[in-house]
C-alpha atoms as a PDB file:
ATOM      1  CA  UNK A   1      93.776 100.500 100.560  1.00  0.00           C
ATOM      2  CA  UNK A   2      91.070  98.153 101.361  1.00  0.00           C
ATOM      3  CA  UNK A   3      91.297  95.094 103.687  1.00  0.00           C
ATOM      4  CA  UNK A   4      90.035  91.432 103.538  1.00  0.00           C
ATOM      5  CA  UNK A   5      90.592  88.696 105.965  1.00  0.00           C
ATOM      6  CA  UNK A   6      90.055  85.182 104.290  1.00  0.00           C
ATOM      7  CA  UNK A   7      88.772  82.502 106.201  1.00  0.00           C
ATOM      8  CA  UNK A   8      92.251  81.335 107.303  1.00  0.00           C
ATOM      9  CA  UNK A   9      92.015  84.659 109.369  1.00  0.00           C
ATOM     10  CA  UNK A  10      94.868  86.187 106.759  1.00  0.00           C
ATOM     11  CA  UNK A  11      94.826  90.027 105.670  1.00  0.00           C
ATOM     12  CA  UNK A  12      94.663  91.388 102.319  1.00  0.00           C
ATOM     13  CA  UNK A  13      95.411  94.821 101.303  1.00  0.00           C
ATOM     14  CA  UNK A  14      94.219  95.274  98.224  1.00  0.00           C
ATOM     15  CA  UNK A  15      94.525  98.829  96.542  1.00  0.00           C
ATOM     16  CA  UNK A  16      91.208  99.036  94.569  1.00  0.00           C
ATOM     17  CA  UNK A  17      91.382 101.065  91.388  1.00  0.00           C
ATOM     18  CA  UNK A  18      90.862 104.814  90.801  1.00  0.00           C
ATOM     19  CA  UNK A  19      88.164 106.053  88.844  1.00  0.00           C
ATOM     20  CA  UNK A  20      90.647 107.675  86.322  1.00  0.00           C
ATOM     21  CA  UNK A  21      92.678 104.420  85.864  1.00  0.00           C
ATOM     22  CA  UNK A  22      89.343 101.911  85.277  1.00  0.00           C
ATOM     23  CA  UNK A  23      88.155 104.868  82.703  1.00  0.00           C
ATOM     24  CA  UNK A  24      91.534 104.146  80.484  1.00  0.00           C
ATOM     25  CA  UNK A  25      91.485 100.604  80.923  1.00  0.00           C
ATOM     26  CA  UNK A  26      87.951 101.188  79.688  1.00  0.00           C
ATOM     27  CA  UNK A  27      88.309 103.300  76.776  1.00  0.00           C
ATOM     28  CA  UNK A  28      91.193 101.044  75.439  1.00  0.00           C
ATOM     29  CA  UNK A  29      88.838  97.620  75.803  1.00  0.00           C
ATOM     30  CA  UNK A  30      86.053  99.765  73.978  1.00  0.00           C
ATOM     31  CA  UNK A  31      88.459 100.267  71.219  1.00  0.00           C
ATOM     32  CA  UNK A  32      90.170  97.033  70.477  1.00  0.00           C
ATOM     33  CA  UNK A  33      86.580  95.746  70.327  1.00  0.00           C
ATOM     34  CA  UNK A  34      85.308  98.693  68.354  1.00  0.00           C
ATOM     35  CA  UNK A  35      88.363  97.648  65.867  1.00  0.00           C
ATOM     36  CA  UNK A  36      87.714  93.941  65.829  1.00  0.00           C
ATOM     37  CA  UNK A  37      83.806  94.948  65.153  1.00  0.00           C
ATOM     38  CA  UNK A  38      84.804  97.045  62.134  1.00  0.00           C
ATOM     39  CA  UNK A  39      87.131  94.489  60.674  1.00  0.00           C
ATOM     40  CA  UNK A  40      84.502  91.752  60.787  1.00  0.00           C
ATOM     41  CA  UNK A  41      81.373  93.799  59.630  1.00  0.00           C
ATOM     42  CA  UNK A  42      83.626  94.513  56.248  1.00  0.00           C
ATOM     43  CA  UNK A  43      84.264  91.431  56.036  1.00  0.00           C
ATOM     44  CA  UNK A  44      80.615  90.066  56.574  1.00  0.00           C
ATOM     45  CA  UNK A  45      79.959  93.339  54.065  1.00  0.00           C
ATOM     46  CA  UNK A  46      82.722  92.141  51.283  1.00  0.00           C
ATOM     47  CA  UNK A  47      81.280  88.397  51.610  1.00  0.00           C
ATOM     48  CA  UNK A  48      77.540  88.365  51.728  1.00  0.00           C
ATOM     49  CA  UNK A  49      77.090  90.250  48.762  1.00  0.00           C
ATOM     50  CA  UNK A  50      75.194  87.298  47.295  1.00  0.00           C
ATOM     51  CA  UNK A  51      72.483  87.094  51.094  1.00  0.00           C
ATOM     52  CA  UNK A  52      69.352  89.119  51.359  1.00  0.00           C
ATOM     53  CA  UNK A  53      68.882  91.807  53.797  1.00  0.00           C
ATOM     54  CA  UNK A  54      67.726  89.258  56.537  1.00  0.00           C
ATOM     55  CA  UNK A  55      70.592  87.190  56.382  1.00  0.00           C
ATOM     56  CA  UNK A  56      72.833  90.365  56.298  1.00  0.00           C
ATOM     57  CA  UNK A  57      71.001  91.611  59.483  1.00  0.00           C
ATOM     58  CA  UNK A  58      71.477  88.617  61.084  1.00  0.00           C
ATOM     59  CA  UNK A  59      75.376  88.395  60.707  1.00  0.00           C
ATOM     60  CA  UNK A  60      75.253  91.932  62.122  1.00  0.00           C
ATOM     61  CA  UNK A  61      73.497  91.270  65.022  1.00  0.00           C
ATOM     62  CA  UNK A  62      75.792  88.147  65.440  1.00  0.00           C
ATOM     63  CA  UNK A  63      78.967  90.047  64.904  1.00  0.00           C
ATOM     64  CA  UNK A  64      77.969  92.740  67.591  1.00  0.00           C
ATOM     65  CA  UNK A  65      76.807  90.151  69.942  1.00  0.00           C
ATOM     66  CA  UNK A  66      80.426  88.752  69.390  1.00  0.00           C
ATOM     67  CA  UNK A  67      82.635  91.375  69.703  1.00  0.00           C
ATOM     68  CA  UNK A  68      80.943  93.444  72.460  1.00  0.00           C
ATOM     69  CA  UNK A  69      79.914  90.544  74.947  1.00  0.00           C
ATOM     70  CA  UNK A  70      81.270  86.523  73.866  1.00  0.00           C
ATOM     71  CA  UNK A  71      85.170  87.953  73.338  1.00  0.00           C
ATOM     72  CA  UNK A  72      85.276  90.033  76.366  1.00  0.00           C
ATOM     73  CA  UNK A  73      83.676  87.574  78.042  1.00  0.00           C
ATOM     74  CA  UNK A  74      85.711  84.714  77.040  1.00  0.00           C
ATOM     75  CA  UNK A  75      88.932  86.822  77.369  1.00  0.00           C
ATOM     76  CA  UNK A  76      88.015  87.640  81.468  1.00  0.00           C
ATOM     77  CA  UNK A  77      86.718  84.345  82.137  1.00  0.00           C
ATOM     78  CA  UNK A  78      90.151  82.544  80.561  1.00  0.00           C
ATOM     79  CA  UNK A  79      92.966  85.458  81.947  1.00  0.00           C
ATOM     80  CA  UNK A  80      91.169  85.442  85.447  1.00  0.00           C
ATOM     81  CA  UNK A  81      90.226  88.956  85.403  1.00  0.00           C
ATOM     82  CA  UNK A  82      92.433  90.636  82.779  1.00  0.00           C
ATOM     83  CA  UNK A  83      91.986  92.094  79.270  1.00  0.00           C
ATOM     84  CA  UNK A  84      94.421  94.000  77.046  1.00  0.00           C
ATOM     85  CA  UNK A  85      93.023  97.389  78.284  1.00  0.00           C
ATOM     86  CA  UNK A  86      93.317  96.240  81.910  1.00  0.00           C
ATOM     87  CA  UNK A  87      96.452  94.675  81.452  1.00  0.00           C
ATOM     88  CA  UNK A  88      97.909  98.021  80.355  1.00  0.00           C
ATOM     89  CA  UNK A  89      96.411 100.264  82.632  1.00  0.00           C
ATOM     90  CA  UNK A  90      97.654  97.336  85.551  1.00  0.00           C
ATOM     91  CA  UNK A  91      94.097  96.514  86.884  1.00  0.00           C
ATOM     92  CA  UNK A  92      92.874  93.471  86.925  1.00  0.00           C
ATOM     93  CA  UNK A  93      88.499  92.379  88.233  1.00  0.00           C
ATOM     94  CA  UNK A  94      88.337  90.635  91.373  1.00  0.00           C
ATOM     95  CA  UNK A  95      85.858  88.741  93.435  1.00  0.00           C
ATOM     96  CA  UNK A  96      84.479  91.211  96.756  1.00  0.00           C
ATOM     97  CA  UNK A  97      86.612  88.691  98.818  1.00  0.00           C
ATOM     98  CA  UNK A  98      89.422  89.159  96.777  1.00  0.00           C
ATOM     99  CA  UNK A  99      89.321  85.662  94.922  1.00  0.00           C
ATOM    100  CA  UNK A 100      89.770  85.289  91.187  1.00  0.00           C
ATOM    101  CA  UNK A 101      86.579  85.806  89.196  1.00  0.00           C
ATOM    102  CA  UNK A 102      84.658  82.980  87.144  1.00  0.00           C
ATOM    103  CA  UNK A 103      82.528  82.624  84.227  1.00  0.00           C
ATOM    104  CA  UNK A 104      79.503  83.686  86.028  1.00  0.00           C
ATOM    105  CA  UNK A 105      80.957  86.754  86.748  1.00  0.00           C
ATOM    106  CA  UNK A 106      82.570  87.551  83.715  1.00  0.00           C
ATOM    107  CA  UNK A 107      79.290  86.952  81.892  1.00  0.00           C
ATOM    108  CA  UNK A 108      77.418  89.037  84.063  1.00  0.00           C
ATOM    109  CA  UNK A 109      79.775  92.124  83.605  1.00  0.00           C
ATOM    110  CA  UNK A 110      79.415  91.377  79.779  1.00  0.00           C
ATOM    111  CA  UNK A 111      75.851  91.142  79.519  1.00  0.00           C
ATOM    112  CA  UNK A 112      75.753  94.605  81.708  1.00  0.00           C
ATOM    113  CA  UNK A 113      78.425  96.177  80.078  1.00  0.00           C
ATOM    114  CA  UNK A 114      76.521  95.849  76.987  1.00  0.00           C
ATOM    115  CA  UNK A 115      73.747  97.892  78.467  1.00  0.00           C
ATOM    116  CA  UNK A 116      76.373 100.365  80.131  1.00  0.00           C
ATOM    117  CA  UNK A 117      78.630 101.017  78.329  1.00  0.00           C
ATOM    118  CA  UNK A 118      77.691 100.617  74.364  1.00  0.00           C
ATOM    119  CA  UNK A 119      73.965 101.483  74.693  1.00  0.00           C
ATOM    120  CA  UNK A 120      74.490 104.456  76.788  1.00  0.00           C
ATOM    121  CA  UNK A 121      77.816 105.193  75.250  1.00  0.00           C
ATOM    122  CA  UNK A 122      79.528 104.921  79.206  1.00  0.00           C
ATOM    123  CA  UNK A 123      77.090 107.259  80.595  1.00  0.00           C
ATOM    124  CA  UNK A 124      75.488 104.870  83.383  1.00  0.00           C
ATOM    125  CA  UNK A 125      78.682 103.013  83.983  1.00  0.00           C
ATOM    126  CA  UNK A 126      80.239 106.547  84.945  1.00  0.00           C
ATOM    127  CA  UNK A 127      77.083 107.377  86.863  1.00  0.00           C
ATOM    128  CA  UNK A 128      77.414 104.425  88.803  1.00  0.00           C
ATOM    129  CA  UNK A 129      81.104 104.723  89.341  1.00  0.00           C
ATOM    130  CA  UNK A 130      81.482 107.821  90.665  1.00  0.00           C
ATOM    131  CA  UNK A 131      78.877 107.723  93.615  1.00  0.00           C
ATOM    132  CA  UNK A 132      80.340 104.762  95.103  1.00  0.00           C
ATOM    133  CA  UNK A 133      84.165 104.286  97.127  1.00  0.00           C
ATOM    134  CA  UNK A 134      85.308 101.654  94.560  1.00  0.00           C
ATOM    135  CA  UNK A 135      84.443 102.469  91.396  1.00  0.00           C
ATOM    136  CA  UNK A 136      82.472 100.235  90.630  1.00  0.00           C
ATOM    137  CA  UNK A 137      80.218 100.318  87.517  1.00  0.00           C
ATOM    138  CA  UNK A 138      76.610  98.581  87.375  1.00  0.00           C
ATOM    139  CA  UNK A 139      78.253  95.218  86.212  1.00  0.00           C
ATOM    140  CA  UNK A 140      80.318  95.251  89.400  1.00  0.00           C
ATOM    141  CA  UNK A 141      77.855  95.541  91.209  1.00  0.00           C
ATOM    142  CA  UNK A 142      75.347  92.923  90.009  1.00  0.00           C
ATOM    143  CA  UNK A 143      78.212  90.044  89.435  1.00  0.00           C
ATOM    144  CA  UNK A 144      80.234  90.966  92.873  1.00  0.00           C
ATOM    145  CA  UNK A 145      83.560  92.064  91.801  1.00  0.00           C
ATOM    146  CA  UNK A 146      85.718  95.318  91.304  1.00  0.00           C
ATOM    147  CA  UNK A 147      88.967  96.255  89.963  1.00  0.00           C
ATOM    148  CA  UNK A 148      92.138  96.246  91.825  1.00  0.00           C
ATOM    149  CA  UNK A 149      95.325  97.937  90.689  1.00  0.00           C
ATOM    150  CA  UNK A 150      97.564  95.047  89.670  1.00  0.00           C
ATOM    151  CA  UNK A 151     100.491  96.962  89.604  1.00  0.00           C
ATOM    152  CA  UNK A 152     102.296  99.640  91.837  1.00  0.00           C
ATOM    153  CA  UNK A 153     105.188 100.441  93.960  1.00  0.00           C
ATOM    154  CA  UNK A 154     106.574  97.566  96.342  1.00  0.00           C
ATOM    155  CA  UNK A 155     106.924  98.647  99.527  1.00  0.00           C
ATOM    156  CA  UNK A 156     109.858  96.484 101.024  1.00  0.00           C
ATOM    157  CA  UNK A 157     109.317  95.019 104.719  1.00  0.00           C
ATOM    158  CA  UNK A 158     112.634  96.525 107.400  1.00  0.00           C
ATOM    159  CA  UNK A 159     114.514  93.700 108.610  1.00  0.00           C
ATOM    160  CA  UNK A 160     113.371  91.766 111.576  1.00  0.00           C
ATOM    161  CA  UNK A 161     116.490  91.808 113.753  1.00  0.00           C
ATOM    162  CA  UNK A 162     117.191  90.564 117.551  1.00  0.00           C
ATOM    163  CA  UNK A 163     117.576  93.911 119.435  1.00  0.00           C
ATOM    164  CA  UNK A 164     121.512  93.848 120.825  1.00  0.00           C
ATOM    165  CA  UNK A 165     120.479  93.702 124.256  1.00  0.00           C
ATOM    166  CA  UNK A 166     118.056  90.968 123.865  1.00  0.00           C
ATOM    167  CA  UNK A 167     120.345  88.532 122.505  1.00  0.00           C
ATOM    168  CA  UNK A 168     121.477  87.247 124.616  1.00  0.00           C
ATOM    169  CA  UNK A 169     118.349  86.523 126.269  1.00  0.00           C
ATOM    170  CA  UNK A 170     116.722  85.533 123.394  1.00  0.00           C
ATOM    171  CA  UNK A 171     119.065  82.731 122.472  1.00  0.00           C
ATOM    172  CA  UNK A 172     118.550  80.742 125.876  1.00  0.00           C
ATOM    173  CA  UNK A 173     114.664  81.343 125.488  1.00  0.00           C
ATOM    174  CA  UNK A 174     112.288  78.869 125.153  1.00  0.00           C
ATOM    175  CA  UNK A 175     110.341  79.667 122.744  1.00  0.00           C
ATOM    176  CA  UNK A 176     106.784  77.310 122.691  1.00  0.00           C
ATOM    177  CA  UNK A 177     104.384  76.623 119.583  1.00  0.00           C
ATOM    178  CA  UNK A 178     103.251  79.880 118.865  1.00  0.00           C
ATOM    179  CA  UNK A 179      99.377  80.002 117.896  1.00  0.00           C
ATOM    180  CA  UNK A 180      99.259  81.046 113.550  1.00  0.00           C
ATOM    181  CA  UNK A 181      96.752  83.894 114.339  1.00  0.00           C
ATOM    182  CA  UNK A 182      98.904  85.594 117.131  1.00  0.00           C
ATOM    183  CA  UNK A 183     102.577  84.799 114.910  1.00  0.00           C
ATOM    184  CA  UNK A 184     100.487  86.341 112.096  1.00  0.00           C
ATOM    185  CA  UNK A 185      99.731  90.033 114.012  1.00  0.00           C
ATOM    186  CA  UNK A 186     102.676  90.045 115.541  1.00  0.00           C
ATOM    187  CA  UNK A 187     104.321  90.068 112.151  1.00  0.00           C
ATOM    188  CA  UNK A 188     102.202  92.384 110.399  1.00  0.00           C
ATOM    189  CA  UNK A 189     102.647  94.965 113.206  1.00  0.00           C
ATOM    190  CA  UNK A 190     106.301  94.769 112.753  1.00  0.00           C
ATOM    191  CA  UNK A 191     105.533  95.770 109.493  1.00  0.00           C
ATOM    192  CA  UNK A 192     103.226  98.338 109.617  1.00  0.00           C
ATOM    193  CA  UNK A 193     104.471  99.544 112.863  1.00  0.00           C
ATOM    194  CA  UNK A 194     106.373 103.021 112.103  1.00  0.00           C
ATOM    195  CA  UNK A 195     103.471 103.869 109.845  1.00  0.00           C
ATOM    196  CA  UNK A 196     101.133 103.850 112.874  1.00  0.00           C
ATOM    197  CA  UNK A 197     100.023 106.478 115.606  1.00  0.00           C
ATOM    198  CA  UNK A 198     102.452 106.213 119.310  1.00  0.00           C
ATOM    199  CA  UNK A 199      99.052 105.666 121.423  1.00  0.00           C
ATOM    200  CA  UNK A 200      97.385 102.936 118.781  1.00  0.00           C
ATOM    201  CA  UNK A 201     101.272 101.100 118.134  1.00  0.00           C
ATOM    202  CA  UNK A 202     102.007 100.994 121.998  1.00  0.00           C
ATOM    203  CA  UNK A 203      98.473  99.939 122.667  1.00  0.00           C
ATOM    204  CA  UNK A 204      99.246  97.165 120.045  1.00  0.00           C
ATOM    205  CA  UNK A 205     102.226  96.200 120.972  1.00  0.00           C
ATOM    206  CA  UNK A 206     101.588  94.971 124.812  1.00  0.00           C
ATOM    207  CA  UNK A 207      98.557  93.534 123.640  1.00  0.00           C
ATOM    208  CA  UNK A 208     100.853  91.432 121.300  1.00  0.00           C
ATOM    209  CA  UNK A 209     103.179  90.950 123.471  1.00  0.00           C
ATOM    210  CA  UNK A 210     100.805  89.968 125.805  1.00  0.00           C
ATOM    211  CA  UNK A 211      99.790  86.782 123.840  1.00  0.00           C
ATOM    212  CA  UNK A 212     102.957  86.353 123.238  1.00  0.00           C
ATOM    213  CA  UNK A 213     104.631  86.270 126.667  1.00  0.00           C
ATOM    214  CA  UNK A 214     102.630  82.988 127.413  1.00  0.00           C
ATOM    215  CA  UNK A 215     104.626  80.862 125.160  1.00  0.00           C
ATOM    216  CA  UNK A 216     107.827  82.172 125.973  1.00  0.00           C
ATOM    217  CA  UNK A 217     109.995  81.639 129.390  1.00  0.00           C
ATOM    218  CA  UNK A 218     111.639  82.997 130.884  1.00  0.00           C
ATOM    219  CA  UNK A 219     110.502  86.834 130.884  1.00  0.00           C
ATOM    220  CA  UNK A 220     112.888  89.434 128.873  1.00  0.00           C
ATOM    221  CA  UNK A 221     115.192  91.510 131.011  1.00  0.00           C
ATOM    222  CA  UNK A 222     113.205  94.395 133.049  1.00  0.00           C
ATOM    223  CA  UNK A 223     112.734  97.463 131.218  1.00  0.00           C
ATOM    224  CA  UNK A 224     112.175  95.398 127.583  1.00  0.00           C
ATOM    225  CA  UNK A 225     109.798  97.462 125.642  1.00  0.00           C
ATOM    226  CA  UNK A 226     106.898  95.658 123.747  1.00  0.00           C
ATOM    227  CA  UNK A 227     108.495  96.751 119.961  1.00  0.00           C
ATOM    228  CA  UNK A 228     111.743  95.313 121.382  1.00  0.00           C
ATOM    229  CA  UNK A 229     110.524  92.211 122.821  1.00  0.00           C
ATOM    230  CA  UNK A 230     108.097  91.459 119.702  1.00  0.00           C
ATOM    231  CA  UNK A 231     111.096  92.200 117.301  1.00  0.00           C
ATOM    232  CA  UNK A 232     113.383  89.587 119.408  1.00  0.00           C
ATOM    233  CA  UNK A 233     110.705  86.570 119.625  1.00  0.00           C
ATOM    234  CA  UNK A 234     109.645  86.792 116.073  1.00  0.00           C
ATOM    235  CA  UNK A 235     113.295  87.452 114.889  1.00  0.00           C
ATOM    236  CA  UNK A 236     114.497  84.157 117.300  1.00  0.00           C
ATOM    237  CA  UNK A 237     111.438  82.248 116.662  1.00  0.00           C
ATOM    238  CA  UNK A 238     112.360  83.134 112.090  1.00  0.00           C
ATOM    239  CA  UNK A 239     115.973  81.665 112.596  1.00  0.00           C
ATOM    240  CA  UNK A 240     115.319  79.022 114.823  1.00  0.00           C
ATOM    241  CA  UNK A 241     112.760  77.902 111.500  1.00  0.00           C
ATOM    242  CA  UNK A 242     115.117  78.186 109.076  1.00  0.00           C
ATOM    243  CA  UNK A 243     117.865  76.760 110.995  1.00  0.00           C
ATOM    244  CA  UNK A 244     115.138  73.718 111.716  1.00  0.00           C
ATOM    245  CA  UNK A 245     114.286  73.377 108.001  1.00  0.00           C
ATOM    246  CA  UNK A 246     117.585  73.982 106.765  1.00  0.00           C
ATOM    247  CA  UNK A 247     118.853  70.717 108.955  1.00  0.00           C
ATOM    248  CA  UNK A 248     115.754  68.765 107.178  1.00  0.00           C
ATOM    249  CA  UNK A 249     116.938  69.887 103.707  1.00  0.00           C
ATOM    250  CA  UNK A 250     120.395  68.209 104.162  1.00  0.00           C
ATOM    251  CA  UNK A 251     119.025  65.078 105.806  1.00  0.00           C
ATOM    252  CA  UNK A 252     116.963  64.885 102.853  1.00  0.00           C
ATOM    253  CA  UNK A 253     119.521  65.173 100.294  1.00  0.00           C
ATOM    254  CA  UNK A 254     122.026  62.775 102.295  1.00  0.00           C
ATOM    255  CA  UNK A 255     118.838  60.006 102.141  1.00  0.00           C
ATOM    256  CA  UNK A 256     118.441  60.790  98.586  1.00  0.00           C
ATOM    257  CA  UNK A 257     122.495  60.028  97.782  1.00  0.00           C
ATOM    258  CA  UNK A 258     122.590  56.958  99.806  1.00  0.00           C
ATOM    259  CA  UNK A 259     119.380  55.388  98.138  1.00  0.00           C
ATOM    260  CA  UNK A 260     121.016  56.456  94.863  1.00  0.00           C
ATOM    261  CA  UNK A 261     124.626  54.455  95.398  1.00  0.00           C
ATOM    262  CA  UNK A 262     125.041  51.028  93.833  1.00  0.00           C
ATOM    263  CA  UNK A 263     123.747  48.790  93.493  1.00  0.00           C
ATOM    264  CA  UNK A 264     120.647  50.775  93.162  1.00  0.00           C
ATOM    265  CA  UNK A 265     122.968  53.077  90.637  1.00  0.00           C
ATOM    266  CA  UNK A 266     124.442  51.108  88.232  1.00  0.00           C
END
C-alpha cells in the first residue's frame, strides 16, 4: 500500500500493482493488438494485390505503427488509464501523484512500449520491472505513472459510536469549528486504529486528542481515554452535521413548495 497526500493535505492509499498481475494485463494487451495486426495485414495483403512492393511496405509499416502504438495510445489517453487487458486484470495507469493520466503520458508509454515490449519481445520491460518496488516498466518511468490495482477487497470502516459513558457529556458539549486537517486525522485514526501498534496508537491518540481538546469545552469526565474521547467528538461532531444539514434539506424543499403554489402554478 502506498501513500499520497494531495495538496488539500488528503491521504491516498493506493495499492500499486504486482508484478504478476501487470504481466497478464500485459500479455492480454499484446494479444488483442497482435490479433487486430493480423486481421489488417490480410486485409492490406487481400487488397493491394494490384501496389508494388513500396506501396505494400508502406501499408505495413503503417499498420504496425497503428496497432502497436496510435490504438493503445488512443485507447489510454480516452479510458483515463485503462485498456481491455488492464481492465480485466483490474489495473488501471496512474499519474506518480495519483491523478488520472493524459495524452502526454499515454504517448510516451506507447512510443516506449514499442521499444520494450515488441522489439525486445518484453525482455527490458521485465528487466526494468522487477528491480524496482512498483513495477514499473521503462515507459513508467520516463512518462511518470504506474499501475494501481483497480479492483480488490473493500475493507468496511467500524462504526463511529458515542462511548455510553460519554454521552452524556458529549451531548451538552460545545463543540467549536474544528480545523479540516485535524477532523481529517482524527478520522483516519479511527479507522486505522486497531490495525496499529499499542505504543504508536496511544502516542497518536493524545496527540489527536490534544488538538482536539482546544475546540471543545468543557473537558470529558476524568479518566476518558484518548480512543474514547476521539470516538465521542467525532461521533457528536458527525450527527450534529447531519442533523444541521438534514434541517437545511427540509427548509429547502418547504421554499421550493411555496414558490411552486398558485399563482406561480397554474
Amino acid at each position: 500500500m502506498s501513500s499520497i497526500i494531495t495538496g488539500e493535505a488528503v491521504v491516498l492509499e493506493l495499492r500499486p500493482a504486482s508484478f504478476a498481475a501487470r504481466a497478464l494485463g500485459l500479455l492480454l494487451d499484446m494479444a488483442l493488438s497482435t490479433i487486430l495486426l493480423v486481421a489488417i495485414l490480410m486485409g492490406v495483403s487481400a487488397a493491394g494485390e494490384d501496389l508494388d512492393e513500396s506501396a505494400m511496405r508502406a501499408l505495413v509499416v503503417a499498420s504496425v505503427v497503428f496497432c502497436l502504438v496510435i490504438v493503445p495510445v488512443a485507447v489510454e489517453t480516452l479510458s483515463r488509464g485503462l485498456s481491455l487487458g488492464k481492465l480485466a486484470a483490474g489495473l488501471r495507469v496512474v499519474r506518480e501523484d495519483g491523478g488520472a493520466i493524459r495524452f502526454r503520458h499515454a504517448l510516451i508509454r506507447g512510443l516506449t512500449g514499442f521499444l520494450e515490449i515488441y522489439l525486445t519481445f518484453g525482455g527490458l520491460a521485465i528487466a526494468v520491472a522487477l528491480f524496482n518496488d512498483r513495477s514499473r516498466r521503462l515507459g513508467d518511468l520516463m512518462a511518470g505513472t504506474y499501475a494501481i490495482r483497480s479492483r480488490g477487497p473493500v475493507e468496511e470502516s467500524p462504526p463511529v459510536l458515542v462511548p455510553p459513558r460519554l454521552r452524556s457529556w458529549a451531548a451538552a458539549a460545545d463543540i467549536g469549528r474544528v480545523p479540516d486537517a485535524t477532523a481529517r486525522r482524527a478520522s483516519q485514526f479511527i479507522r486505522q486504529a486497531g490495525r496499529m501498534a499499542p505504543l504508536s496508537r496511544a502516542g497518536m491518540a493524545g496527540s489527536i486528542a490534544t488538538e482536539l481538546a482546544a475546540h471543545v469545552a468543557p473537558q470529558p469526565p476524568a479518566g476518558t481515554s484518548p480512543d474514547d474521547y476521539l470516538a465521542a467528538v467525532m461521533a457528536e461532531r458527525r450527527s450534529r452535521e447531519l442533523a444541521r444539514l438534514s434541517q437545511a434539506r427540509r427548509r429547502s424543499a418547504e421554499m421550493g413548495e411555496r414558490l411552486h403554489r398558485l399563482p406561480f402554478g397554474s
